[in-house]
N, C-alpha and C. Protein backbone atom coordinates (compact mmCIF):
# COMPACT_ATOMS: atom_id res chain seq x y z
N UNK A 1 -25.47 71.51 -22.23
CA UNK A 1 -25.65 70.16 -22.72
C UNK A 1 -24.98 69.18 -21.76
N UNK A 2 -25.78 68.40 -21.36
CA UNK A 2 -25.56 67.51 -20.26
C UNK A 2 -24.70 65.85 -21.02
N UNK A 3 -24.21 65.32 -20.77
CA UNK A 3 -23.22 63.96 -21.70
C UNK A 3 -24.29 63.07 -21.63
N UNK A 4 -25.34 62.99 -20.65
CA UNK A 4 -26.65 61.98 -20.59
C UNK A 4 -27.40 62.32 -21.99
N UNK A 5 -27.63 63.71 -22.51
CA UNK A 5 -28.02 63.80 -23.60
C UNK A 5 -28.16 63.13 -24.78
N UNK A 6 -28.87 62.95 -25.39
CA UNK A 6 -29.20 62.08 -26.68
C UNK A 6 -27.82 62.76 -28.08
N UNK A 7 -27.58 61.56 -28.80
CA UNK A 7 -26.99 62.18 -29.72
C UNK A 7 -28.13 62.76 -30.73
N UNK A 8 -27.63 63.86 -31.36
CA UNK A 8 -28.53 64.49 -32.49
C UNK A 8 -27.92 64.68 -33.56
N UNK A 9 -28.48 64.14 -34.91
CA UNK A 9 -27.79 64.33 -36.12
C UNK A 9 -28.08 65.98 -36.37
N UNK A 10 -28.69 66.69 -35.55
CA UNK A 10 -28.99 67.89 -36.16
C UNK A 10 -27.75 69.19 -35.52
N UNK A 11 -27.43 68.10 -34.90
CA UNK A 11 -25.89 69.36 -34.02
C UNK A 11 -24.90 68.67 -33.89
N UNK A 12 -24.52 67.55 -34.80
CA UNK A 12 -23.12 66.39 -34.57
C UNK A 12 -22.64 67.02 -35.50
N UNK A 13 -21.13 66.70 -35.57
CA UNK A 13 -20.27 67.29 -36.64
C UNK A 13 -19.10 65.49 -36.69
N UNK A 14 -19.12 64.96 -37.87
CA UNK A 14 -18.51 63.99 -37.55
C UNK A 14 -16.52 64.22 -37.90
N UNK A 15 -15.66 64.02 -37.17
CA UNK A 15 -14.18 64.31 -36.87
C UNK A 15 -13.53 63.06 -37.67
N UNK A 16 -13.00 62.68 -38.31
CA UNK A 16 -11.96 61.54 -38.77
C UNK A 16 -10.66 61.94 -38.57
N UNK A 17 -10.12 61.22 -37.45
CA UNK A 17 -8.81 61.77 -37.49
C UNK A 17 -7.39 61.00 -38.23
N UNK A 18 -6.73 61.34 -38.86
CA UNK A 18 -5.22 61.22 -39.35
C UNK A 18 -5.50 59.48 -39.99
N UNK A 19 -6.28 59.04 -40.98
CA UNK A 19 -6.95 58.33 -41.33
C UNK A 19 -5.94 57.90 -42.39
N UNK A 20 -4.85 58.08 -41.93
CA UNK A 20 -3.83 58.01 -43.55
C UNK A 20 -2.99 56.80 -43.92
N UNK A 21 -2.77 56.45 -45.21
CA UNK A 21 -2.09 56.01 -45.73
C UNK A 21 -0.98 54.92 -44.99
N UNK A 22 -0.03 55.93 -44.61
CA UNK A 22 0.52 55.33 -44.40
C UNK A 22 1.22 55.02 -43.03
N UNK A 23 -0.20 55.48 -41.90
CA UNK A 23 0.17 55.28 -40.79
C UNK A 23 -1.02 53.65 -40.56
N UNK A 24 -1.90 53.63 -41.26
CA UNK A 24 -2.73 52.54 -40.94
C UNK A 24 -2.02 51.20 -41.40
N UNK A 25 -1.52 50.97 -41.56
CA UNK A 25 -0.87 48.87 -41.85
C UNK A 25 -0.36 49.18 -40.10
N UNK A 26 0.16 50.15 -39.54
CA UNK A 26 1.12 50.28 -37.81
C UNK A 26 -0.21 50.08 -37.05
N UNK A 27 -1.26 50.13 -37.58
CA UNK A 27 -2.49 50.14 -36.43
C UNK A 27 -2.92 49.00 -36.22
N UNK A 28 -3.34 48.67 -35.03
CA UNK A 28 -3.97 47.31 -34.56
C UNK A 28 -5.21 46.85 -35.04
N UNK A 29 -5.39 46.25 -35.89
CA UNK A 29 -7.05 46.02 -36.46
C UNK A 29 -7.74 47.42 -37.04
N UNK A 30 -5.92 47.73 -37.75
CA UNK A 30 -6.54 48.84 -39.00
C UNK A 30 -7.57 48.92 -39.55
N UNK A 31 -7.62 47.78 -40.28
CA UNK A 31 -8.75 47.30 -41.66
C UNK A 31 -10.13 47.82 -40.87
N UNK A 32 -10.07 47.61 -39.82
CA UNK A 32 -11.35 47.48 -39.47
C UNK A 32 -11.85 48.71 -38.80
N UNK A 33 -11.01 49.39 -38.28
CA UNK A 33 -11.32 50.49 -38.09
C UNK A 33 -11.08 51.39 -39.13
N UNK A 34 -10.52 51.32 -39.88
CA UNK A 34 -10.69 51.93 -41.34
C UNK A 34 -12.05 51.68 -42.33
N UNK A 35 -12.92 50.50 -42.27
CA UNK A 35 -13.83 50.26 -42.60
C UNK A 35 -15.06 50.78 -41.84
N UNK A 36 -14.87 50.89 -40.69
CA UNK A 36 -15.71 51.56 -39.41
C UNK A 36 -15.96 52.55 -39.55
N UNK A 37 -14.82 53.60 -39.43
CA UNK A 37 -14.83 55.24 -40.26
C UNK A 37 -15.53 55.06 -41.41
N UNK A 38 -15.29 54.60 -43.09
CA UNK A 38 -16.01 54.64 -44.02
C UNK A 38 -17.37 54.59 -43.81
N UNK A 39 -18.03 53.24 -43.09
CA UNK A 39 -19.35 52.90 -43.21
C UNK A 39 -20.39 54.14 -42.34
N UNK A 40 -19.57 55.14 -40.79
CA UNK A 40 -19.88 55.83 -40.18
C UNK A 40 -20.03 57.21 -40.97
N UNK A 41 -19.14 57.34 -42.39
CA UNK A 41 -19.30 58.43 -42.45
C UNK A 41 -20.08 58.77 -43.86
N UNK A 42 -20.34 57.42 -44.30
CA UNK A 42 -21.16 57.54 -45.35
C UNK A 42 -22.81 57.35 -44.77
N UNK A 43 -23.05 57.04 -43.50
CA UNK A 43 -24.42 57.42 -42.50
C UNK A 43 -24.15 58.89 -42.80
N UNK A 44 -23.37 59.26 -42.22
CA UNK A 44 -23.20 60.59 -41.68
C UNK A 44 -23.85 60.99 -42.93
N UNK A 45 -23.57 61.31 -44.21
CA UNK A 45 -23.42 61.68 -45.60
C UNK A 45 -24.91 61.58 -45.87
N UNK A 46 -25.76 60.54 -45.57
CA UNK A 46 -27.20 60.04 -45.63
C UNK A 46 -27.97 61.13 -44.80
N UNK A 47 -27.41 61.74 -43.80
CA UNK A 47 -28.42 62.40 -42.74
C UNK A 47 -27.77 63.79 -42.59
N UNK A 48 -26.97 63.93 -43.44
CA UNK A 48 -26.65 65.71 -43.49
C UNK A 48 -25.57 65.98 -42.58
N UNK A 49 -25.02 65.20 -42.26
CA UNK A 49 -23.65 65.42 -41.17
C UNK A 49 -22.73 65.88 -41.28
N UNK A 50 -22.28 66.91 -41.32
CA UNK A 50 -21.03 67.53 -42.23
C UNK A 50 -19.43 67.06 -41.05
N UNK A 51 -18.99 66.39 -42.54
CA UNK A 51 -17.39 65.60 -41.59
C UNK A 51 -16.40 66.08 -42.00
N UNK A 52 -15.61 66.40 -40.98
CA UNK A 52 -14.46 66.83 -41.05
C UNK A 52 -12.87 66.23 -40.88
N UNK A 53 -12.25 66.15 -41.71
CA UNK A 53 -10.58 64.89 -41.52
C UNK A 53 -9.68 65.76 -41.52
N UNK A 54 -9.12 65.06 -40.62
CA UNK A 54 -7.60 65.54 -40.33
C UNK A 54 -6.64 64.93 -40.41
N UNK A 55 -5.54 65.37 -40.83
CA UNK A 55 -4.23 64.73 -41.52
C UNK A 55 -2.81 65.18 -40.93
N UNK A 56 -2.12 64.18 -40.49
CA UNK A 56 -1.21 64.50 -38.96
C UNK A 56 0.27 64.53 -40.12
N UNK A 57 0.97 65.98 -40.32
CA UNK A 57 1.82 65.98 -41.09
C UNK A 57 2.20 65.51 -42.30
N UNK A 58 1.26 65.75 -43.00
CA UNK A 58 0.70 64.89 -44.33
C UNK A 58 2.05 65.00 -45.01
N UNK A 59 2.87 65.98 -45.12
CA UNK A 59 4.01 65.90 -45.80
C UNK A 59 4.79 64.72 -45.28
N UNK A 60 4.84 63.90 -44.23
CA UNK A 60 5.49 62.84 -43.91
C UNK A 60 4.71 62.00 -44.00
N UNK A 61 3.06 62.16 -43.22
CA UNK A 61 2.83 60.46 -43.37
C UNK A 61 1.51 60.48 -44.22
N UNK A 62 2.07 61.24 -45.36
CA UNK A 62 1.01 61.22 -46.35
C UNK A 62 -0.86 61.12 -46.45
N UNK A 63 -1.45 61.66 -47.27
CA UNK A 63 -2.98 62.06 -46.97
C UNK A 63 -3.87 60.90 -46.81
N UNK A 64 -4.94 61.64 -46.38
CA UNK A 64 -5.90 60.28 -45.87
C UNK A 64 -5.77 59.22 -46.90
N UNK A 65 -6.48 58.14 -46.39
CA UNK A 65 -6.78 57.31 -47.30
C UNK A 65 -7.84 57.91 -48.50
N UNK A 66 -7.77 57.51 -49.60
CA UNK A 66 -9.11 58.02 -50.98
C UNK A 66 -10.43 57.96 -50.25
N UNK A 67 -10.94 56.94 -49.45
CA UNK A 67 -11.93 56.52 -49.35
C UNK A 67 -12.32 57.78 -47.92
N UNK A 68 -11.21 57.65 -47.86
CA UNK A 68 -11.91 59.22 -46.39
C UNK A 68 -11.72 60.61 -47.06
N UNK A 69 -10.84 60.57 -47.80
CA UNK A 69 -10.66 61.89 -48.68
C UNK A 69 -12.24 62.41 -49.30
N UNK A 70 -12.37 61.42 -50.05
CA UNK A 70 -13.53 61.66 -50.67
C UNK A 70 -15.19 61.59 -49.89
N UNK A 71 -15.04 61.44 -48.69
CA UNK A 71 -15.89 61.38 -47.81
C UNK A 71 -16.30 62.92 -46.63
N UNK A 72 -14.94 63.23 -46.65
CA UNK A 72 -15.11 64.66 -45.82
C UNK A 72 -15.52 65.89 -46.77
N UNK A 73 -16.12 66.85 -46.03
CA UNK A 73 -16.68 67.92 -46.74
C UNK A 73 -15.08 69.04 -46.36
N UNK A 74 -14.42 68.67 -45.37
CA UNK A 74 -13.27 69.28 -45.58
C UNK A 74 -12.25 68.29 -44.58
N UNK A 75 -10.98 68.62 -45.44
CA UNK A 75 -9.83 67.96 -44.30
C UNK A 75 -8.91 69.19 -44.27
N UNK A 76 -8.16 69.27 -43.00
CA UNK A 76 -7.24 69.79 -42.27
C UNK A 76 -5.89 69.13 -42.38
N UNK A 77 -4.77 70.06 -42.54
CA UNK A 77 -3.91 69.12 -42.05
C UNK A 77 -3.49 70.21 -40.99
N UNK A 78 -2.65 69.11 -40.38
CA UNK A 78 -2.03 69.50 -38.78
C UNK A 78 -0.67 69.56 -38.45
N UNK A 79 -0.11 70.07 -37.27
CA UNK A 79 1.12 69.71 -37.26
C UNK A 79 1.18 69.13 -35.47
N UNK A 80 0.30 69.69 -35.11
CA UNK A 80 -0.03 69.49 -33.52
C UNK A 80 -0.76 67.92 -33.25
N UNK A 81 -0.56 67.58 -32.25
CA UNK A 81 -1.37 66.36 -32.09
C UNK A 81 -2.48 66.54 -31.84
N UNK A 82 -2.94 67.80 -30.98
CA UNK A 82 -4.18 67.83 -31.02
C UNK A 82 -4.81 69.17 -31.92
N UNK A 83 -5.81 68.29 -32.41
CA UNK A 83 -6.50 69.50 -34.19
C UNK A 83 -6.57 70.55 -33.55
N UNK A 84 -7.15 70.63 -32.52
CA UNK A 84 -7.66 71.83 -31.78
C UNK A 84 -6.51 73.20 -32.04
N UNK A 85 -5.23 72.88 -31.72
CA UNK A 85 -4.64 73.74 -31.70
C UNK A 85 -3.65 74.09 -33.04
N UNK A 86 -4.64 74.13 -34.26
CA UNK A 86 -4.61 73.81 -35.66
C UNK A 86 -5.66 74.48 -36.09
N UNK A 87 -6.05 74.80 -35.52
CA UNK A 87 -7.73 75.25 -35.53
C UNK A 87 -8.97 74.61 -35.67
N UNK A 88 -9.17 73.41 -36.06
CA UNK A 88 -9.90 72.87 -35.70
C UNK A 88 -11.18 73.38 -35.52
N UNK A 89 -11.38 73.95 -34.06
CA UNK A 89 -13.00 74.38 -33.43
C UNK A 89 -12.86 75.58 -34.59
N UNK A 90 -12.21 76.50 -35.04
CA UNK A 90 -12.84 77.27 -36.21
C UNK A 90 -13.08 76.73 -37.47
N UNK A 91 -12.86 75.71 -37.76
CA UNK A 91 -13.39 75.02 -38.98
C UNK A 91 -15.01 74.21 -38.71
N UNK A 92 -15.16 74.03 -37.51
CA UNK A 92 -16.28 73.86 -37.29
C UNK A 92 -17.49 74.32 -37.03
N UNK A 93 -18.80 73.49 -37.78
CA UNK A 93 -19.64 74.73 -38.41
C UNK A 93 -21.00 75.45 -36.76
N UNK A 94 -21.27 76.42 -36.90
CA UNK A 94 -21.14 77.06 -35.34
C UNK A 94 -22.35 76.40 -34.29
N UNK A 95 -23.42 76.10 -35.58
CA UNK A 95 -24.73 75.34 -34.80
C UNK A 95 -24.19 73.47 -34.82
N UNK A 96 -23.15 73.20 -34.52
CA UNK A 96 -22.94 72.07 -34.14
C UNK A 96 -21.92 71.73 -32.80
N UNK A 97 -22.66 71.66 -31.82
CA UNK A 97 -21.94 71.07 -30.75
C UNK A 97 -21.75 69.81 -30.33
N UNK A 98 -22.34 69.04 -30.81
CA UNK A 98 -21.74 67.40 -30.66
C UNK A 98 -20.71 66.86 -31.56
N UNK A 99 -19.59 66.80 -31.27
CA UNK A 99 -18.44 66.29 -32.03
C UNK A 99 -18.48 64.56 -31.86
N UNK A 100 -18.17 63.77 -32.42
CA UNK A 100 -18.02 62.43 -32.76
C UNK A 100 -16.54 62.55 -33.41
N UNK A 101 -16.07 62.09 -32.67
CA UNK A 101 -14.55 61.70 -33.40
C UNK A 101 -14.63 59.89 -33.78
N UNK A 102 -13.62 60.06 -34.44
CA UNK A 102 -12.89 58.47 -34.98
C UNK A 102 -11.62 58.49 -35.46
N UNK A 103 -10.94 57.41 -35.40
CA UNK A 103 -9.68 57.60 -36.01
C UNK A 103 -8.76 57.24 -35.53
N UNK A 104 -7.34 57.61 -35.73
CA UNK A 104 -6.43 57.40 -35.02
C UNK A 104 -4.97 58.21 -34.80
N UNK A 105 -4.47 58.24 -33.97
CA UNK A 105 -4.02 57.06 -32.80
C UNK A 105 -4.53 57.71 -31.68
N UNK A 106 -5.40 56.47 -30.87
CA UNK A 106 -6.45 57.02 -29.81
C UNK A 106 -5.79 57.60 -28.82
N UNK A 107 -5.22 57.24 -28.65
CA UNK A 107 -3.93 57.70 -27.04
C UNK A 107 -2.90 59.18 -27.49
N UNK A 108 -3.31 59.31 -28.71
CA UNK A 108 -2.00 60.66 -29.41
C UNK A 108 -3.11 61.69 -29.76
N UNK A 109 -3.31 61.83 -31.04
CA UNK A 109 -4.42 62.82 -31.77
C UNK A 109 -5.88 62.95 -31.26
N UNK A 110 -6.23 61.49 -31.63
CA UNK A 110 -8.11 61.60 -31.36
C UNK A 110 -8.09 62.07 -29.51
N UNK A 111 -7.16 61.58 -28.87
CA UNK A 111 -7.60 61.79 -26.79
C UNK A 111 -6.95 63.19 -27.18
N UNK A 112 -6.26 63.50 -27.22
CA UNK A 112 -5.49 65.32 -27.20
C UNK A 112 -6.73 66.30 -27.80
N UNK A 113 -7.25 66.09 -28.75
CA UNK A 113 -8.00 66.29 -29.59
C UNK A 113 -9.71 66.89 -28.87
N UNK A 114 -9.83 65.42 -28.42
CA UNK A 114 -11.05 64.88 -27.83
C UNK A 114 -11.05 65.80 -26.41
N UNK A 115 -9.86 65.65 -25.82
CA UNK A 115 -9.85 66.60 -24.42
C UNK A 115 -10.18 68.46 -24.87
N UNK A 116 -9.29 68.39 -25.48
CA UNK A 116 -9.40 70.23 -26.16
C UNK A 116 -10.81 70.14 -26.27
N UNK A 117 -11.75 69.87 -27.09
CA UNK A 117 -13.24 69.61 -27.59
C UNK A 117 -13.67 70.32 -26.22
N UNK A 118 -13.57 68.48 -25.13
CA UNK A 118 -14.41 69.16 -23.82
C UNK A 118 -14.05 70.37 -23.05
N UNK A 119 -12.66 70.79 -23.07
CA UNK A 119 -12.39 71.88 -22.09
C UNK A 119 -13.40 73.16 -23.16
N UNK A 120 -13.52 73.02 -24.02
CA UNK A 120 -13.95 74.17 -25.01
C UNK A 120 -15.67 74.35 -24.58
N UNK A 121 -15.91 73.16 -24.09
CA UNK A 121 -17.27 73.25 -24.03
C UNK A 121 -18.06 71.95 -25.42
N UNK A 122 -17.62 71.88 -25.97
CA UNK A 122 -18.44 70.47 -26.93
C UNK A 122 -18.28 69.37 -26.20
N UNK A 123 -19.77 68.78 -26.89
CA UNK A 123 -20.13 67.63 -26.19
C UNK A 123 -19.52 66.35 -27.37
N UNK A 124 -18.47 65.62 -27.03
CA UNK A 124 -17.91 65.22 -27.24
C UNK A 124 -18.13 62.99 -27.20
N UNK A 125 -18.49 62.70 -28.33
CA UNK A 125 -18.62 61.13 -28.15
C UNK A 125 -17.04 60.75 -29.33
N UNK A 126 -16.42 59.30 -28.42
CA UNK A 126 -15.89 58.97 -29.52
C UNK A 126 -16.59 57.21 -29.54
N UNK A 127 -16.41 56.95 -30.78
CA UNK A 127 -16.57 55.84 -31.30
C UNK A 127 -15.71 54.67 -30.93
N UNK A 128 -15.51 53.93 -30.52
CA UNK A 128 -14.79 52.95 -29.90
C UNK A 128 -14.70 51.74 -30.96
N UNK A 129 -15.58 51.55 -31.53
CA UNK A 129 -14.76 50.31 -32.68
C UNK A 129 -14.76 51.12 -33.75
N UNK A 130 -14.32 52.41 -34.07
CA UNK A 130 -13.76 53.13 -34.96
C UNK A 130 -12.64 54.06 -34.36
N UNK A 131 -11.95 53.58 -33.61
CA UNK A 131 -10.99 53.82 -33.13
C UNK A 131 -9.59 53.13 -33.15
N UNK A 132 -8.23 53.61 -33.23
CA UNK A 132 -7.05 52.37 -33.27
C UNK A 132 -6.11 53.07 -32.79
N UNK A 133 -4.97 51.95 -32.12
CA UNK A 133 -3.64 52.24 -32.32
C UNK A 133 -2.64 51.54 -32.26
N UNK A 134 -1.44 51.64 -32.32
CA UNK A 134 -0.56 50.24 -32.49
C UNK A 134 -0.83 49.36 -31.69
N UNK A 135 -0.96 49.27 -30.53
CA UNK A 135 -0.94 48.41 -29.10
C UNK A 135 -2.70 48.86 -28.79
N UNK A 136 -3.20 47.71 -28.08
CA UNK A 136 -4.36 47.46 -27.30
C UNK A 136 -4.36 48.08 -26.19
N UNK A 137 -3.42 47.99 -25.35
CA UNK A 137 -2.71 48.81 -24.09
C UNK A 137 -3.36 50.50 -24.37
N UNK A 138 -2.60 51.24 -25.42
CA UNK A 138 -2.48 52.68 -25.47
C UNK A 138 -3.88 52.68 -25.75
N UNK A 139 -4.69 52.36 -26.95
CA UNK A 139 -5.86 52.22 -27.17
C UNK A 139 -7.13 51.92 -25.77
N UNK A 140 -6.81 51.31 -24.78
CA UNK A 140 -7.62 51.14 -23.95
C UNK A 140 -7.72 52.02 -22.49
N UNK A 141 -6.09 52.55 -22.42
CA UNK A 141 -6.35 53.49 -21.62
C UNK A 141 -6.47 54.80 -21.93
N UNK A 142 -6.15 54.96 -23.06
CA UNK A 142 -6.78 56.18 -23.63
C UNK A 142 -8.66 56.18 -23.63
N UNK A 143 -9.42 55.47 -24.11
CA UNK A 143 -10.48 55.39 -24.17
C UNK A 143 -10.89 55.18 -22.44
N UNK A 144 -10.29 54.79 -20.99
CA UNK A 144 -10.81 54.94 -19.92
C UNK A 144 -10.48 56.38 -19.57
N UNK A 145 -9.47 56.95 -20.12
CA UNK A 145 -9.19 58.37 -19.62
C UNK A 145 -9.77 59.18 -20.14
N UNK A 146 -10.65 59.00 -21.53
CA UNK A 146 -11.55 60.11 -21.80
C UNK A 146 -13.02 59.97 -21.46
N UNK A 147 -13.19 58.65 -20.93
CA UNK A 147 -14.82 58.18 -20.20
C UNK A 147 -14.49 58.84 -18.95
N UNK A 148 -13.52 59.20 -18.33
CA UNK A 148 -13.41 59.60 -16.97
C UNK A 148 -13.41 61.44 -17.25
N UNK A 149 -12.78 61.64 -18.03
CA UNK A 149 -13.11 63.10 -18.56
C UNK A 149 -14.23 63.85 -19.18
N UNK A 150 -15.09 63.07 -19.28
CA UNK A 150 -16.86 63.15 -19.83
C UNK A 150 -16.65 62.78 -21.23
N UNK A 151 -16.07 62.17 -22.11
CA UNK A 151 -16.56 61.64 -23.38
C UNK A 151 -17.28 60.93 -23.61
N UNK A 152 -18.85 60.62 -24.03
CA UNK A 152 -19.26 59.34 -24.10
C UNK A 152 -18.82 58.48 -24.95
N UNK A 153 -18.68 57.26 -24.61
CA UNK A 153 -18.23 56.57 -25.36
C UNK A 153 -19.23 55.14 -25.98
N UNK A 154 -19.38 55.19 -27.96
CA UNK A 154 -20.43 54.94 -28.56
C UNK A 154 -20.00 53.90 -29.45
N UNK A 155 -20.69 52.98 -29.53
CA UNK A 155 -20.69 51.62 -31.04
C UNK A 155 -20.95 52.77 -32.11
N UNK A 156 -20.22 51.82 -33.36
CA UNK A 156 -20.94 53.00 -34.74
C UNK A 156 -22.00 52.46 -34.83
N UNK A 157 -22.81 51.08 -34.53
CA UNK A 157 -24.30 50.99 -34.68
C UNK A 157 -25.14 51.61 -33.71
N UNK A 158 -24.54 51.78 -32.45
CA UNK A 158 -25.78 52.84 -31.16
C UNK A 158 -25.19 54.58 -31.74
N UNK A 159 -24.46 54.54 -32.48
CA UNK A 159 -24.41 56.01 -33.14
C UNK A 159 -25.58 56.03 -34.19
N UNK A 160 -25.48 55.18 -34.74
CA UNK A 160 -26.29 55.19 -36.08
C UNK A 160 -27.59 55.27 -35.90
N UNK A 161 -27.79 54.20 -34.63
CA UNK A 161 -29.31 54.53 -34.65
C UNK A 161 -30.04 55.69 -33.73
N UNK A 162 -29.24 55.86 -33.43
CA UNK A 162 -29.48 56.98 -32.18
C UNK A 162 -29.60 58.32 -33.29
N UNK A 163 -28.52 58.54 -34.19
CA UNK A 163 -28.62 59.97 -35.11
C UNK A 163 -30.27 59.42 -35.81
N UNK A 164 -30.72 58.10 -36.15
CA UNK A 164 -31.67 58.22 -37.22
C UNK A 164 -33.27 58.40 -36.30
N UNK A 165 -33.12 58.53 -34.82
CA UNK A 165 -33.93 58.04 -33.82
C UNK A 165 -35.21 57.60 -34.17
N UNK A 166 -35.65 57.17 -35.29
CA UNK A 166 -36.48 56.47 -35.57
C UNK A 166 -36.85 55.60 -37.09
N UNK A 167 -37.51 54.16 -37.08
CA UNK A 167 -37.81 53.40 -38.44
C UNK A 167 -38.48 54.51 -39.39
N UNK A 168 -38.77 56.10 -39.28
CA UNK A 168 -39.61 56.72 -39.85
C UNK A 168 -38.87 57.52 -40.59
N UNK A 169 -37.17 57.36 -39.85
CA UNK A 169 -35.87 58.37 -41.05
C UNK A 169 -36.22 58.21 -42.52
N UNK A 170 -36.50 59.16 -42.96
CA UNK A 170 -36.54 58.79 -44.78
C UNK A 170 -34.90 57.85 -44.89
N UNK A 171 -33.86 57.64 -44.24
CA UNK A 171 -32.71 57.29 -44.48
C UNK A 171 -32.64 55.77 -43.76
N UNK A 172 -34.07 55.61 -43.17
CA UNK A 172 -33.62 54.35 -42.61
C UNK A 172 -33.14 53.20 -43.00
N UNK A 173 -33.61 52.88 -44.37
CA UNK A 173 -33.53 51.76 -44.82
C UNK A 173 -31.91 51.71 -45.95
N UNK A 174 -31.51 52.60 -46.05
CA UNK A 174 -29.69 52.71 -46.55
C UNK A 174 -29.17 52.68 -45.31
N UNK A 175 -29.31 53.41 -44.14
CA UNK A 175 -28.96 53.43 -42.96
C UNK A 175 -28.97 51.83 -42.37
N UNK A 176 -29.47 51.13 -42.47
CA UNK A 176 -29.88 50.08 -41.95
C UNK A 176 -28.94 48.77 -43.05
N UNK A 177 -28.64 49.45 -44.47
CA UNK A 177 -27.80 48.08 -45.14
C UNK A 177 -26.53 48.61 -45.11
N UNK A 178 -26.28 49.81 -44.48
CA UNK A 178 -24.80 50.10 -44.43
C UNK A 178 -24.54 49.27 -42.76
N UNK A 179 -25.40 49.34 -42.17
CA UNK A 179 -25.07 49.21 -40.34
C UNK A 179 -25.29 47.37 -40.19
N UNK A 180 -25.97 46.63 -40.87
CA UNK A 180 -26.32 44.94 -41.15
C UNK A 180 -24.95 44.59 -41.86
């Protein structure tokens, strides 16, 4: 699988990372990337996407938010920064090689994370306005250091429409008032 490749809802697996409580008010334009994740993964939910969350020492910084809790078909918790070495790629289901991450903190979990993915061999997109972290700084060179490492890097609306690749999705039109 070449990174020029098309995304496919039929081999994506969507990633939410450490989406919690009480690390998001420390994130830079939380709200919004917290709203980004929701609206991405309730697409996902429309087109059969099975998502997976992860939770970065939940005994300290407590579990996802409800709204991602109740959105993943499973969450992880972790102790590592990157899922991967948490297990991760064995929780993931085997005919899916396009990972989509989101989440945060882009420069800690989701890039550690995101790198493990590609050395493994998955084809790896992250979402960029569903992405955060305290500072703009860490957030931006994290996201040039994984475009330089082959991640593509995707809007949640050129995700969205790209998984539905056509006005003919039986899902287009929920797809279309979640993404307006």
């Amino acid at each position: 699988m070449k990174i020029s490749d098309a995304i496919d809802s039929q081999i994506s697996v969507l990633i939410l990372i450490d989406l919690q409580g009480r690390l998001m008010p420390a994130i830079e334009h939380g709200e919004e990337v917290l709203n980004q994740c929701i609206r991405t993964a309730k697409i996902a939910q429309l087109l059969d996407i099975p998502i997976i969350g992860t939770e970065q020492s939940p005994s300290s910084l407590g579990s996802n938010i409800e709204a991602i809790q109740s959105l993943c078909s499973k969450t992880m918790s972790k102790e590592y920064f990157n899922a991967c070495a948490d297990g991760l790629i064995e929780e993931l289901p085997q005919n899916r090689r396009q990972c989509i991450l989101m989440g945060c903190e882009t420069h800690v979990c989701l890039m550690q994370t995101a790198l493990k993915l590609i050395n493994a061999g998955y084809d790896v997109s992250v979402v960029v306005d569903g992405v955060g972290s305290r500072r703009a700084l860490d957030k931006q060179v994290a996201l040039d250091r994984l475009q330089i490492a082959g991640v593509r890097l995707v809007s949640a609306e050129m995700l969205a429409f790209e998984w539905l690749k056509s006005a003919k999705n039986p899902a287009f039109k929920e797809v279309l008032a979640l993404v307006k």
